[in-house]
Structure formats: C-alpha cells, structure tokens
C-alpha atoms as a PDB file:
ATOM      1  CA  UNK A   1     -32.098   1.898  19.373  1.00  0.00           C
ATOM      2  CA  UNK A   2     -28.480   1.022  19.658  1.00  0.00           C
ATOM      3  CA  UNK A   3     -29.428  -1.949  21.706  1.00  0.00           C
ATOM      4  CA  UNK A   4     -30.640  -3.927  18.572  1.00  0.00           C
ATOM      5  CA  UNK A   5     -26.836  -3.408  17.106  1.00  0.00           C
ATOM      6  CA  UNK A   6     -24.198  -6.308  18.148  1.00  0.00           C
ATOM      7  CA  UNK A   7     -21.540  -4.576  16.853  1.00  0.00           C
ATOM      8  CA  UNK A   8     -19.679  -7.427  16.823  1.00  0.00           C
ATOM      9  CA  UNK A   9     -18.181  -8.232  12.929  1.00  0.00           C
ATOM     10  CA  UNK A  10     -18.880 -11.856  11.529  1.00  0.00           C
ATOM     11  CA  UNK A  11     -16.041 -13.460  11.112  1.00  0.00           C
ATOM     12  CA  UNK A  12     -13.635 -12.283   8.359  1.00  0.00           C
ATOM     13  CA  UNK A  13     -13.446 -15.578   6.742  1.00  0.00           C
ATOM     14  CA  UNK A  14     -17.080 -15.928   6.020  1.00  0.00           C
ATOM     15  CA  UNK A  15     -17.483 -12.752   5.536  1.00  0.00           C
ATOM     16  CA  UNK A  16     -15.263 -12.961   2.275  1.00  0.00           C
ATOM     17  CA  UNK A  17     -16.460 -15.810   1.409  1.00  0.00           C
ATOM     18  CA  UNK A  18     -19.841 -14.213   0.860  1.00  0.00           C
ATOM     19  CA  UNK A  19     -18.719 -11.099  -0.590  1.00  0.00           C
ATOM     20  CA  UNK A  20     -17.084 -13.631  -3.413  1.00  0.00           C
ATOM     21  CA  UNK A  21     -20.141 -15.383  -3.964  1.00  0.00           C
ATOM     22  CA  UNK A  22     -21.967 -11.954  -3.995  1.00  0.00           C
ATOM     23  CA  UNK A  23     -19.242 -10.676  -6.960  1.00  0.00           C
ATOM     24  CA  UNK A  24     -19.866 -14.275  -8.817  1.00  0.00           C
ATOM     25  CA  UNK A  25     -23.825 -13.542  -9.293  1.00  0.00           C
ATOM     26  CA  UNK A  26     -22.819 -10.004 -10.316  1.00  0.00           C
ATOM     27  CA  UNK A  27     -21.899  -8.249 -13.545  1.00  0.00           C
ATOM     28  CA  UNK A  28     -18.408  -7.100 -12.535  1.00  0.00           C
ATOM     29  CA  UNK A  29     -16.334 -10.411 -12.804  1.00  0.00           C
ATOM     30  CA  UNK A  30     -13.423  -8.252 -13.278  1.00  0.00           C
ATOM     31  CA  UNK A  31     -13.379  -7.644  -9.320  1.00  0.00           C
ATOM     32  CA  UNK A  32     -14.214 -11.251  -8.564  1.00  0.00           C
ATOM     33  CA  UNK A  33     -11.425 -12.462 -10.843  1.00  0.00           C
ATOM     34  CA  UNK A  34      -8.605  -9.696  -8.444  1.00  0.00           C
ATOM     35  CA  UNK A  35      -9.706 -10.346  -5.301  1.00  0.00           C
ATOM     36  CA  UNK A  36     -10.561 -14.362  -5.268  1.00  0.00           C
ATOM     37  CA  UNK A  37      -7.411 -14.448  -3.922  1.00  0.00           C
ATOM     38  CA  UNK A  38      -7.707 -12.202  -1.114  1.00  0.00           C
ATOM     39  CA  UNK A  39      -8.597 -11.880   2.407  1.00  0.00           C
ATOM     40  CA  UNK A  40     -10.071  -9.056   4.309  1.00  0.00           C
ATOM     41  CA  UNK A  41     -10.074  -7.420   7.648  1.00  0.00           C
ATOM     42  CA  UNK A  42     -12.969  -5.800   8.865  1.00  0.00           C
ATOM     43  CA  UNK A  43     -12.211  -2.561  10.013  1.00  0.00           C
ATOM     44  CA  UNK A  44     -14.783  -0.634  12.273  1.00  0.00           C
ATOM     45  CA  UNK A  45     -14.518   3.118  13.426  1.00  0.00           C
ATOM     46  CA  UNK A  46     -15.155   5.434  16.649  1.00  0.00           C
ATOM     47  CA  UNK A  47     -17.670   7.442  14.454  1.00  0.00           C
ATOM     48  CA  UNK A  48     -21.343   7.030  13.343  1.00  0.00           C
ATOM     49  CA  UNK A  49     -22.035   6.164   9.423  1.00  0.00           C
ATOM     50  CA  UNK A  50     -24.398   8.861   9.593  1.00  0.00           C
ATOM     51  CA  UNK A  51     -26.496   6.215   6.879  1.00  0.00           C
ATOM     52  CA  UNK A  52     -28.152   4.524  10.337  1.00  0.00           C
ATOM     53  CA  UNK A  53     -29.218   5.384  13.220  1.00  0.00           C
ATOM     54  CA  UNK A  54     -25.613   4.593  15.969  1.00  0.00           C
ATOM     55  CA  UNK A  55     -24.324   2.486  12.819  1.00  0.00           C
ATOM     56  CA  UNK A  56     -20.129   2.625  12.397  1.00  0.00           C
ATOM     57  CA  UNK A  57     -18.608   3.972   9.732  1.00  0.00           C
ATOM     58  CA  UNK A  58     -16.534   1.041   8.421  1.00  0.00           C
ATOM     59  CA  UNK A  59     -13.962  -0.104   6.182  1.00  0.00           C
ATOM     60  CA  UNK A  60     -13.166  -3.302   4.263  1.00  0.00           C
ATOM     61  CA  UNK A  61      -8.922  -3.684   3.931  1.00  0.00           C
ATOM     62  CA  UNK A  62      -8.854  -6.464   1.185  1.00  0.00           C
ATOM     63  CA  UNK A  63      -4.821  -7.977   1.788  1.00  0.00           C
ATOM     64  CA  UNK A  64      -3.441  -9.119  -1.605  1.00  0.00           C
ATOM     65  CA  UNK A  65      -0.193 -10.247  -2.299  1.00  0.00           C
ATOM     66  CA  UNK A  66       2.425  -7.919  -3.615  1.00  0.00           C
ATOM     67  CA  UNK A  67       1.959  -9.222  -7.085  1.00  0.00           C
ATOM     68  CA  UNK A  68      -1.494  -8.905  -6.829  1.00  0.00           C
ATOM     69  CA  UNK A  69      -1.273  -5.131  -5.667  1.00  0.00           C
ATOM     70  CA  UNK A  70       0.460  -3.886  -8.524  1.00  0.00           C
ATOM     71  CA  UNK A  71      -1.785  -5.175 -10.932  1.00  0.00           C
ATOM     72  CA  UNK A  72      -4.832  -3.754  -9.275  1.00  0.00           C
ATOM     73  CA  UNK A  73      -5.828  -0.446  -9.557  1.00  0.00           C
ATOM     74  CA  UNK A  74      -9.779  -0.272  -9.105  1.00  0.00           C
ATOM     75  CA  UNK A  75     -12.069   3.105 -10.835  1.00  0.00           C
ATOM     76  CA  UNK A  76     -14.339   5.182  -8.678  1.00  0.00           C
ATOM     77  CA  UNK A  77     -17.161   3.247 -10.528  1.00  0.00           C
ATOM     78  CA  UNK A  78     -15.552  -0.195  -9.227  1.00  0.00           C
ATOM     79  CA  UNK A  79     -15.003   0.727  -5.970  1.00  0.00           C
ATOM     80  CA  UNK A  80     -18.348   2.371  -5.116  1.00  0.00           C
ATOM     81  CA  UNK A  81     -19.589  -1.319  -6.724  1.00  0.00           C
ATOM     82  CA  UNK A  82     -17.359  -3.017  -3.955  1.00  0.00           C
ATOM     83  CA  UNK A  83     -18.634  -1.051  -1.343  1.00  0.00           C
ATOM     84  CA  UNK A  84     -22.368  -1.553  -2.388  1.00  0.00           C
ATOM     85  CA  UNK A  85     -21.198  -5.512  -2.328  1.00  0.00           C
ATOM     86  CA  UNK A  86     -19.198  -4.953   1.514  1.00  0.00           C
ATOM     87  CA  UNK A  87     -22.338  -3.706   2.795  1.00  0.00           C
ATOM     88  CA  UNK A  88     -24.662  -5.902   1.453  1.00  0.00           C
ATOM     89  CA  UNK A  89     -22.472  -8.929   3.247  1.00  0.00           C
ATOM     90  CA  UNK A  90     -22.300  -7.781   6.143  1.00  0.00           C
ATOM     91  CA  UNK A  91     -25.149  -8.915   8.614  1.00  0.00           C
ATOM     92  CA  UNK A  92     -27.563  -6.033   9.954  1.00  0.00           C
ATOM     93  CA  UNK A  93     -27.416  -6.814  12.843  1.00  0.00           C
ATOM     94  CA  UNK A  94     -23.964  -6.356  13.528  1.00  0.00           C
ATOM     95  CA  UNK A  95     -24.861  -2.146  13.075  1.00  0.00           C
ATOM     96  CA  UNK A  96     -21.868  -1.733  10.715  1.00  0.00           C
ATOM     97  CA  UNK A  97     -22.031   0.378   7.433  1.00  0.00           C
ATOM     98  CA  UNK A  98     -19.661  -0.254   4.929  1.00  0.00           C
ATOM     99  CA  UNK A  99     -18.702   2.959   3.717  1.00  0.00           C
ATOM    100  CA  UNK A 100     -15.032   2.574   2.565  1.00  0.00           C
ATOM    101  CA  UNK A 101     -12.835   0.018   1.017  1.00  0.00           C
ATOM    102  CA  UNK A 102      -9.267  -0.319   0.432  1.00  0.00           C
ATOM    103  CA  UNK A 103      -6.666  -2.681  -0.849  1.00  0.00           C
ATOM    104  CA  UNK A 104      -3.261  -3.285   0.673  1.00  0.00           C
ATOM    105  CA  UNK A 105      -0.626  -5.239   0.431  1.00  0.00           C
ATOM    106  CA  UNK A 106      -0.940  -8.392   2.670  1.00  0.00           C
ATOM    107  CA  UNK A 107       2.608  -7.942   4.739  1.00  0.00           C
ATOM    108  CA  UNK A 108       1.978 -10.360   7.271  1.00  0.00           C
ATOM    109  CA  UNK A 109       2.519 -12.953   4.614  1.00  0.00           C
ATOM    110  CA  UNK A 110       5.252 -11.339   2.807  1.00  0.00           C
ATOM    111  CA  UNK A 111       7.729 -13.619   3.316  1.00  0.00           C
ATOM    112  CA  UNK A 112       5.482 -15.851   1.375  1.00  0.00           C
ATOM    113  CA  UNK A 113       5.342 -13.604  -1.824  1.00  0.00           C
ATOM    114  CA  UNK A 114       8.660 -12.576  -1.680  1.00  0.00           C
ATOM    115  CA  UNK A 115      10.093 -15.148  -4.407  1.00  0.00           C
ATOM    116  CA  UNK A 116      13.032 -15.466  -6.881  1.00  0.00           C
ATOM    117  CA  UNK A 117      11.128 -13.595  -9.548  1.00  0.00           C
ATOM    118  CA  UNK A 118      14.871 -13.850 -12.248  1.00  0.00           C
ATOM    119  CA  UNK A 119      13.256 -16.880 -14.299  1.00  0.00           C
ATOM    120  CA  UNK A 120      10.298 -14.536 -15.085  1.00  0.00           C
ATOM    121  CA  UNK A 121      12.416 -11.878 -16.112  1.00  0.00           C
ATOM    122  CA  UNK A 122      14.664 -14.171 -18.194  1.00  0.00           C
ATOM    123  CA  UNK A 123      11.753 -15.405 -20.092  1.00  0.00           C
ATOM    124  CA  UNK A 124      10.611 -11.816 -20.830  1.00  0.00           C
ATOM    125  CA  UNK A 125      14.383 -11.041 -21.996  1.00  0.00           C
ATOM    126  CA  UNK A 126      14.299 -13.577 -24.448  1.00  0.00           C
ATOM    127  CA  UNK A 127      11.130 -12.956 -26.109  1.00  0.00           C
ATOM    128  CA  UNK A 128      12.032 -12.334 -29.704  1.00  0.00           C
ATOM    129  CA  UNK A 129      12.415  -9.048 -31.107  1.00  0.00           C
ATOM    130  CA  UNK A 130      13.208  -9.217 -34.524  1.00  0.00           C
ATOM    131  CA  UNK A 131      13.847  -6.388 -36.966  1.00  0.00           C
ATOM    132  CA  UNK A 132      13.608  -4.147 -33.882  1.00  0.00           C
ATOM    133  CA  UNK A 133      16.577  -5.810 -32.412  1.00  0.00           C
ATOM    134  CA  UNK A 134      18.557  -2.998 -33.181  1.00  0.00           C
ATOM    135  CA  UNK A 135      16.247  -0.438 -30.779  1.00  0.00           C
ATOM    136  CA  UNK A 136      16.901  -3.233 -28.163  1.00  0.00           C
ATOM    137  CA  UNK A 137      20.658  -4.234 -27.671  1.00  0.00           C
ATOM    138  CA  UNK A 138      21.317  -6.962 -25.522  1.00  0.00           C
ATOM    139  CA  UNK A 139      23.178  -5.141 -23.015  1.00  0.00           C
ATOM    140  CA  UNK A 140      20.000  -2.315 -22.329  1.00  0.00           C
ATOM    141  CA  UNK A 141      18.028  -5.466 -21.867  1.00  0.00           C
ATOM    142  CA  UNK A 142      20.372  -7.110 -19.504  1.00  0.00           C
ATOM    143  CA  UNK A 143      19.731  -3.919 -17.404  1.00  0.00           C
ATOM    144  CA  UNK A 144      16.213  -3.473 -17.898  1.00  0.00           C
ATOM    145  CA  UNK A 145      16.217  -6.810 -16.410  1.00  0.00           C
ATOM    146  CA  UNK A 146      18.498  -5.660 -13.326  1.00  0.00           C
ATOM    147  CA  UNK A 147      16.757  -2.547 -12.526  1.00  0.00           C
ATOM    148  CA  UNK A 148      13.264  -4.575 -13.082  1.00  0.00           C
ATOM    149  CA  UNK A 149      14.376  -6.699  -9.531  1.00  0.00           C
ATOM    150  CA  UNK A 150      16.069  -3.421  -8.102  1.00  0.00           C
ATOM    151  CA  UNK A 151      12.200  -1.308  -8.288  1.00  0.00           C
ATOM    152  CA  UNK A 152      10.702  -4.401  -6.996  1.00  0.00           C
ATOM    153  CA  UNK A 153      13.138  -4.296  -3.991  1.00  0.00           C
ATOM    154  CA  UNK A 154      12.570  -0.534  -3.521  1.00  0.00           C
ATOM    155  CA  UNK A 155       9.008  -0.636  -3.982  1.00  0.00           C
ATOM    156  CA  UNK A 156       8.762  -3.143  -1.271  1.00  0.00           C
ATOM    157  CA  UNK A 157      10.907  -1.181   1.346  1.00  0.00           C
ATOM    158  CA  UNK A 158       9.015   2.660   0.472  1.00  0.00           C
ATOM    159  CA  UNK A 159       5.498   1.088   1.031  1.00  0.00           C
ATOM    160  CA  UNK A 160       6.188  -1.229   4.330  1.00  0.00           C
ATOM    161  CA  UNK A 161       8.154   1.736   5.261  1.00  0.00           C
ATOM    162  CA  UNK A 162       4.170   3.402   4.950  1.00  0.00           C
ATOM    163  CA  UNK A 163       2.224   0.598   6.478  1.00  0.00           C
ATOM    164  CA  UNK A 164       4.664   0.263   9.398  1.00  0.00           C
ATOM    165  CA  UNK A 165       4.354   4.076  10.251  1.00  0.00           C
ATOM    166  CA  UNK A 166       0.360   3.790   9.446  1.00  0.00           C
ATOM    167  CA  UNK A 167       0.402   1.025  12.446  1.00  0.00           C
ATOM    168  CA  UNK A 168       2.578   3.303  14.536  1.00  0.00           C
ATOM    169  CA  UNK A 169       0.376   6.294  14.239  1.00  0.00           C
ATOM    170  CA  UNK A 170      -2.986   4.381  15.154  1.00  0.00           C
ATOM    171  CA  UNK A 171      -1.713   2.726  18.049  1.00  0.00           C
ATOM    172  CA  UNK A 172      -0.911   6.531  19.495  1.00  0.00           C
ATOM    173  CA  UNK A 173      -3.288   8.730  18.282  1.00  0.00           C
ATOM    174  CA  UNK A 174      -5.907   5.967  16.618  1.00  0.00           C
ATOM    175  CA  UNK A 175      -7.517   5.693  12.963  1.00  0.00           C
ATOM    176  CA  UNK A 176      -7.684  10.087  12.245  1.00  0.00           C
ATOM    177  CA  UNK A 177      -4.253  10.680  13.470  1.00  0.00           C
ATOM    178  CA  UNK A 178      -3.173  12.656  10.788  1.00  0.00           C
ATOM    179  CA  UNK A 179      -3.995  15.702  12.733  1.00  0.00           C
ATOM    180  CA  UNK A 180      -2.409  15.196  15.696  1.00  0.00           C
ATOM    181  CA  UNK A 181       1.142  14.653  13.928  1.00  0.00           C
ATOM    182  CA  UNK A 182       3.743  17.490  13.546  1.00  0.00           C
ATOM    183  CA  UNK A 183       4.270  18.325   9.687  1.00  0.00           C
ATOM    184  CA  UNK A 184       6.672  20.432   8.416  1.00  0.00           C
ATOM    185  CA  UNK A 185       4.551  23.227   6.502  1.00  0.00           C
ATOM    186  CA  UNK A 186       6.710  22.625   3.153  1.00  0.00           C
ATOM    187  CA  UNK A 187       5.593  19.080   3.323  1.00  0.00           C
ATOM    188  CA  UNK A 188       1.566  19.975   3.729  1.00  0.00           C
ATOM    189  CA  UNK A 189       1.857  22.295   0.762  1.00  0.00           C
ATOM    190  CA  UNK A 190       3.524  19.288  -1.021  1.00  0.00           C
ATOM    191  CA  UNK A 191       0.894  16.913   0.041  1.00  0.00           C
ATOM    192  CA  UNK A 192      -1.766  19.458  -0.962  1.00  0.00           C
ATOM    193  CA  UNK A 193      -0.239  20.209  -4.519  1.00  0.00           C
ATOM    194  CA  UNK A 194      -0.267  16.598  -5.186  1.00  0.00           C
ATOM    195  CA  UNK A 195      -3.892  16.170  -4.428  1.00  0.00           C
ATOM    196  CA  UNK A 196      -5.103  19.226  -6.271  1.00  0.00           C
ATOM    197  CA  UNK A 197      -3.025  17.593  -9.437  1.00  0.00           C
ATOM    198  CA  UNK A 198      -4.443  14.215  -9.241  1.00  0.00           C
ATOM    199  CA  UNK A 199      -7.812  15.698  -8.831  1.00  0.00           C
ATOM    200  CA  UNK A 200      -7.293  17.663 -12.486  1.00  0.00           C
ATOM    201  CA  UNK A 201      -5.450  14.651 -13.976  1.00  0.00           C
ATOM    202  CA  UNK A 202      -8.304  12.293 -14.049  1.00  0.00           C
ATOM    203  CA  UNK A 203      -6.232   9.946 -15.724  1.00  0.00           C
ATOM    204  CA  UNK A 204      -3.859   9.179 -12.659  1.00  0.00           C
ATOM    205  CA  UNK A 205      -4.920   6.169 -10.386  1.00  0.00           C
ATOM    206  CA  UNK A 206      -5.445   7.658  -7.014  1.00  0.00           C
ATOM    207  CA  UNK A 207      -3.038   6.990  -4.134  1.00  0.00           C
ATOM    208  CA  UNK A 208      -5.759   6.122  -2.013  1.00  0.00           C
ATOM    209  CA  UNK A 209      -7.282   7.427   1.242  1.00  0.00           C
ATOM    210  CA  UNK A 210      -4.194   7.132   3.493  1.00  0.00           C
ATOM    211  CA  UNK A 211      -2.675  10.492   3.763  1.00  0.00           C
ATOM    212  CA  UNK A 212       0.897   8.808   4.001  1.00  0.00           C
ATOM    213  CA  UNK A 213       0.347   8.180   0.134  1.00  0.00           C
ATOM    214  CA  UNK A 214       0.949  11.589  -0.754  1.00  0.00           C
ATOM    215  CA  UNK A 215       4.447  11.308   0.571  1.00  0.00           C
ATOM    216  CA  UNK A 216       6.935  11.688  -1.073  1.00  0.00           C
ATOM    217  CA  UNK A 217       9.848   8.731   0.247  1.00  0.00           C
ATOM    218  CA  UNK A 218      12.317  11.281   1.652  1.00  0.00           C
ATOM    219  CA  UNK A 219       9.660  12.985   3.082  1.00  0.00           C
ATOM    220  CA  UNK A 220       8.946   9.747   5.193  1.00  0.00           C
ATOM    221  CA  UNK A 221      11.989  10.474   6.773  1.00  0.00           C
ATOM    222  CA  UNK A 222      10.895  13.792   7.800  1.00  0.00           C
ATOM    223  CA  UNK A 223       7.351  12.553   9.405  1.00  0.00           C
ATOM    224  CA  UNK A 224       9.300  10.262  11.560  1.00  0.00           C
ATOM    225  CA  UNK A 225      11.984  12.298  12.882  1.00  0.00           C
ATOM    226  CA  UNK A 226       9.104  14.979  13.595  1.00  0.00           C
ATOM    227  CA  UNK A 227       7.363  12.385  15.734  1.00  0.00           C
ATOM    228  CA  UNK A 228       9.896  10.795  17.366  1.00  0.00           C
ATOM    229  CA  UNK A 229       8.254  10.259  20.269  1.00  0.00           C
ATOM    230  CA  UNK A 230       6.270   6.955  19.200  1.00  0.00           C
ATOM    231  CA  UNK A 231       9.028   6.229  16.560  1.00  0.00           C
ATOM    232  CA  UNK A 232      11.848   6.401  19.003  1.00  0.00           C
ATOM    233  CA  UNK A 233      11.773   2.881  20.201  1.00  0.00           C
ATOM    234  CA  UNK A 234      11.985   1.469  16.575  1.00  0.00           C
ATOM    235  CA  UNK A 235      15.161   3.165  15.478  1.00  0.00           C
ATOM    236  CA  UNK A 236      18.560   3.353  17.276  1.00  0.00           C
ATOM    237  CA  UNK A 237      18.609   7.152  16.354  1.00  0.00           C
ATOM    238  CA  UNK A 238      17.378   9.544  14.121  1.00  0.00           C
ATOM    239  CA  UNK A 239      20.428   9.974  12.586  1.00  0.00           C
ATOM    240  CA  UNK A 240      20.205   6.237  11.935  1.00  0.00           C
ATOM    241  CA  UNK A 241      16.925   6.145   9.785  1.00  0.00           C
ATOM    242  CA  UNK A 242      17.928   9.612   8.304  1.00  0.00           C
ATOM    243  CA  UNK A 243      21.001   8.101   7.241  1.00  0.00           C
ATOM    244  CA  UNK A 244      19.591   4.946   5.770  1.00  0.00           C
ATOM    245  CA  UNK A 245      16.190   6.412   3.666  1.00  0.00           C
ATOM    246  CA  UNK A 246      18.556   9.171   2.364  1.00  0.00           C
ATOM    247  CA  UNK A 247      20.712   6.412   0.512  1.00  0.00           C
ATOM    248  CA  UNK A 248      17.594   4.765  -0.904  1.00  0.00           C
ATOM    249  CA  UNK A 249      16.535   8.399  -1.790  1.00  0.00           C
ATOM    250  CA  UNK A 250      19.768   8.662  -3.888  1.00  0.00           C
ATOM    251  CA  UNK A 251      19.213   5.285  -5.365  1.00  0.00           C
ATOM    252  CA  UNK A 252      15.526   5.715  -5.956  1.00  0.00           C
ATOM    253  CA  UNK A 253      16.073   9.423  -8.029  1.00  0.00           C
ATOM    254  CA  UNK A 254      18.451   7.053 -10.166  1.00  0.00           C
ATOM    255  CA  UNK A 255      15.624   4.676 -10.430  1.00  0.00           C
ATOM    256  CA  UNK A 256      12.635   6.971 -11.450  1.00  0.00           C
ATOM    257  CA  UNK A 257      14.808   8.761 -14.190  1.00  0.00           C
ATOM    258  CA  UNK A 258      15.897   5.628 -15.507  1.00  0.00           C
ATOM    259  CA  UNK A 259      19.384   5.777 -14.563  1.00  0.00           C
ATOM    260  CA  UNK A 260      21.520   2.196 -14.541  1.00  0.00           C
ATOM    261  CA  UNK A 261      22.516   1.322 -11.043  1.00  0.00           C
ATOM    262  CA  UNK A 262      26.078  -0.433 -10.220  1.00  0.00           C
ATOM    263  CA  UNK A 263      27.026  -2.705  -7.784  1.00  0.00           C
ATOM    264  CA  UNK A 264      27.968  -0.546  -5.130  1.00  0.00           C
ATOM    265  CA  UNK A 265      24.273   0.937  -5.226  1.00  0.00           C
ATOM    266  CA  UNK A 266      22.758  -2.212  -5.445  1.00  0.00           C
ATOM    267  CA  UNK A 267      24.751  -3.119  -2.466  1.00  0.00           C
ATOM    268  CA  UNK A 268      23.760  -0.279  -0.491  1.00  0.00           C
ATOM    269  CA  UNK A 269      19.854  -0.900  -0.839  1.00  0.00           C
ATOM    270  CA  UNK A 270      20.123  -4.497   0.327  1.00  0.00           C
ATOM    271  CA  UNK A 271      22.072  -3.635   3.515  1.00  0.00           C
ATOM    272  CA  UNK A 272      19.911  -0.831   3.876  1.00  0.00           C
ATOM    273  CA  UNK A 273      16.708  -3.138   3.345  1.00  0.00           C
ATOM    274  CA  UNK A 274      17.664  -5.524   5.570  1.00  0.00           C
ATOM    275  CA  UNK A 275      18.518  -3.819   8.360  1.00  0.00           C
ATOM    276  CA  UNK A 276      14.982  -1.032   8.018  1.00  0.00           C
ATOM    277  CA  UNK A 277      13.002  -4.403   7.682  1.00  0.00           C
ATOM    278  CA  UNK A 278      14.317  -5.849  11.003  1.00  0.00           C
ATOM    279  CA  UNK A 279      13.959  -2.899  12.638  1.00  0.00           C
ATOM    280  CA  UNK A 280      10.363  -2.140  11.252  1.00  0.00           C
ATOM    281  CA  UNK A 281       8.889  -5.773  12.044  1.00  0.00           C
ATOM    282  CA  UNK A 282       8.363  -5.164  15.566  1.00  0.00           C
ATOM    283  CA  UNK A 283       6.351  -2.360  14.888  1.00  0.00           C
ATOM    284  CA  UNK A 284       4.388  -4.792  12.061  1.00  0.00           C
END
C-alpha cells in the first residue's frame, strides 16, 4: 500500500496558506490572528504515524518573529486544534500525518526583527503614573528600561544558542538524537526534576518538546563540551565557549533576580554576543 503515498510535502507556501484559510472558517480566531504572520516548514520523520498504514509521523515548525514568539504561548486544547487543522491541509496523498506542531523563532530572518526597540520603551517610561509616582522613582524606571533591552539581548543569545545546537545534533545523529548524546547524570536528574514540576504546576507554559528546553543556560555549556566531537569545528576551544556562556551565566543570575547591571556587564554580553553569534551562524 505504500505505493499510493508520494511522500513528497506540498509546498510550504501553499500549504500555509491553506492552513490560514482553514483557521479563518474556524472558531479559534485567536490562532489565526498569531500565526497570520508566520511561515512553516514541513517537517517529516524516519518513523510511521502509526494513525495510517506506512504514513510519517510529522511535524509542522510555524517560524515567527522574535516578537511574535514571546507573545505566544498556545494551551494543550489549542495546539491539539492546530494539529487537527495541519492535518487536515495537508494532501492525502502525500502519506504524511500531522501529529506534532511547534513554534520557533524564525532565525533565518533575524536580522530582520532585530530592531532599535528604545522608542518603545521610552513611550512605556513615560506613561503617567500619578499618585503612585512615589512606588515608581524615575531612576528604577530608567533601569527597568535598561535591563528591559539587556533580557531581550540575553534571551536572544540563550535560545539561538538552543536552535544552533538542535541543528548540530540532527545533522549527526538525526531528529531522536537525544539518546545518543553524552549527559552528565546531574544534568538528567535536573532535566527530569524540571519536567516532573511542570507536569504538577499546570499553570506553567510548557517548554515544549525539544529536550534542550529543559536546560538550564550553563548547562548548555556542559552538553557541548560533552560532545565535542560535532561541536569542535564551531568553537576555537572549549575553553573558549566555557569561558564566554559562563560570563553570560554571571550576568543572567543578575538578570533573573532582578539585579541592576553596570556598564562593564553590559559590555561583557555584547562582546560576548557578538562573537558566539559569528561563530554559531555557520552552524545556522
């Protein structure tokens, strides 16, 4: 029976074209109104659905911008919706089942998104206050306004730092490679404590199905240097990336507690950004 399967994937274009259309006739417009800006990549796996007979398990990656990332954060219900939608685009014929979805930020066009985002921020600085003024002193919102554009920066560096290696690791050991990497015991029992949380906090978004989400950043670090076999040609040394994600470690502890950075820290991330980015972009 596999003979009546193409398994060839209509093209991506058209594809999301009529998944829109698909989300306009339904009830969730919520979905249509986050991802009418999206595009999709049609990703199809060694392994059967198990739904048809030789069908492919397969995902949909919808690519949003950065902006559009951090605003999104779908429920189970809305996501087993989207998949219901996926598979109901895609052609029969082409013996895929859409069993997954995910949404990622679109990096390929990042230079694109990355914009001068201080005239926002200066409009949300100025926004009056008044009799709360006094909760609010100019100076803690000239830093809240600082720090604001240093997460953004950091944010952008720990997840490319996630996609990169996620490219890395399929390219050597393809789409389940998780198993065939070397990790440290202390960071499984991590990654396992995290997921046993998030399934008894119900009220956390999920990280998603990437295992590389239940990193912590330093431990990033670790993965590579523990696989430096396919990371090796991305990195002068692995005292070099140790060196660098350590820093942004430092700086990012600040971050998460809240912590004002100075100038010299501030420094420190940008050099350190701009020199993991150029390395990381062949591998992207």
């Amino acid at each position: 029976m596999s003979d009546v399967f193409s398994y060839l994937p209509p093209d991506s274009s058209t594809y999301m074209k009529t998944i829109l259309l698909l989300l306009r006739k339904g009830e969730n417009q919520g979905l249509l109104k986050q991802l009418q800006s999206a595009r999709c990549e049609i990703e199809m796996s060694g392994t059967f659905s198990g739904i048809r007979w030789n069908a492919f398990f397969t995902t949909i990656n919808f690519l949003v911008s950065i902006d559009d990332f951090t605003n999104i954060n779908l429920t189970q219900d809305e996501k087993k919706y989207l998949i219901k939608i996926c598979d109901r685009a895609m052609p029969r014929k082409c013996g895929l089942d859409v069993m997954e979805v995910d949404i990622v930020p679109d990096i390929e066009n990042l230079e694109n998104q990355v914009v001068d985002i201080s005239e926002d921020l200066r409009k949300i600085s100025e926004l009056p206050i008044g009799q709360n003024s006094v909760l609010f002193p100019s100076d803690i919102r000239e830093k809240g306004r600082i720090m604001s554009e240093v997460y953004y920066t950091l944010y952008l560096i720990e997840n490319s730092l996630r996609l990169f290696i996620d490219k890395v690791c399929i390219e050597n050991f393809g789409e389940n490679y998780f198993s065939s990497l070397k990790i440290p015991f202390d960071i499984q029992k991590n990654i396992s404590g995290r997921k046993k949380k998030e399934k008894k906090n119900l009220w956390m978004s999920l990280r998603g199905d990437s295992e590389l989400f239940y990193f912590d950043f330093i431990e990033l670090s670790g993965l590579i240097v523990n696989n430096w076999e396919i990371f090796k040609d991305y990195f002068p040394d692995q005292a070099w990336i140790q060196s660098k994600l350590n820093e942004l470690y430092e700086i990012r502890n600040l971050i998460a507690h809240n912590s004002y950075i100075g100038d010299h820290e501030k420094k420190v991330m940008e050099i350190n950004y701009k020199s993991i980015t150029l390395q990381i972009s062949k591998g992207i």
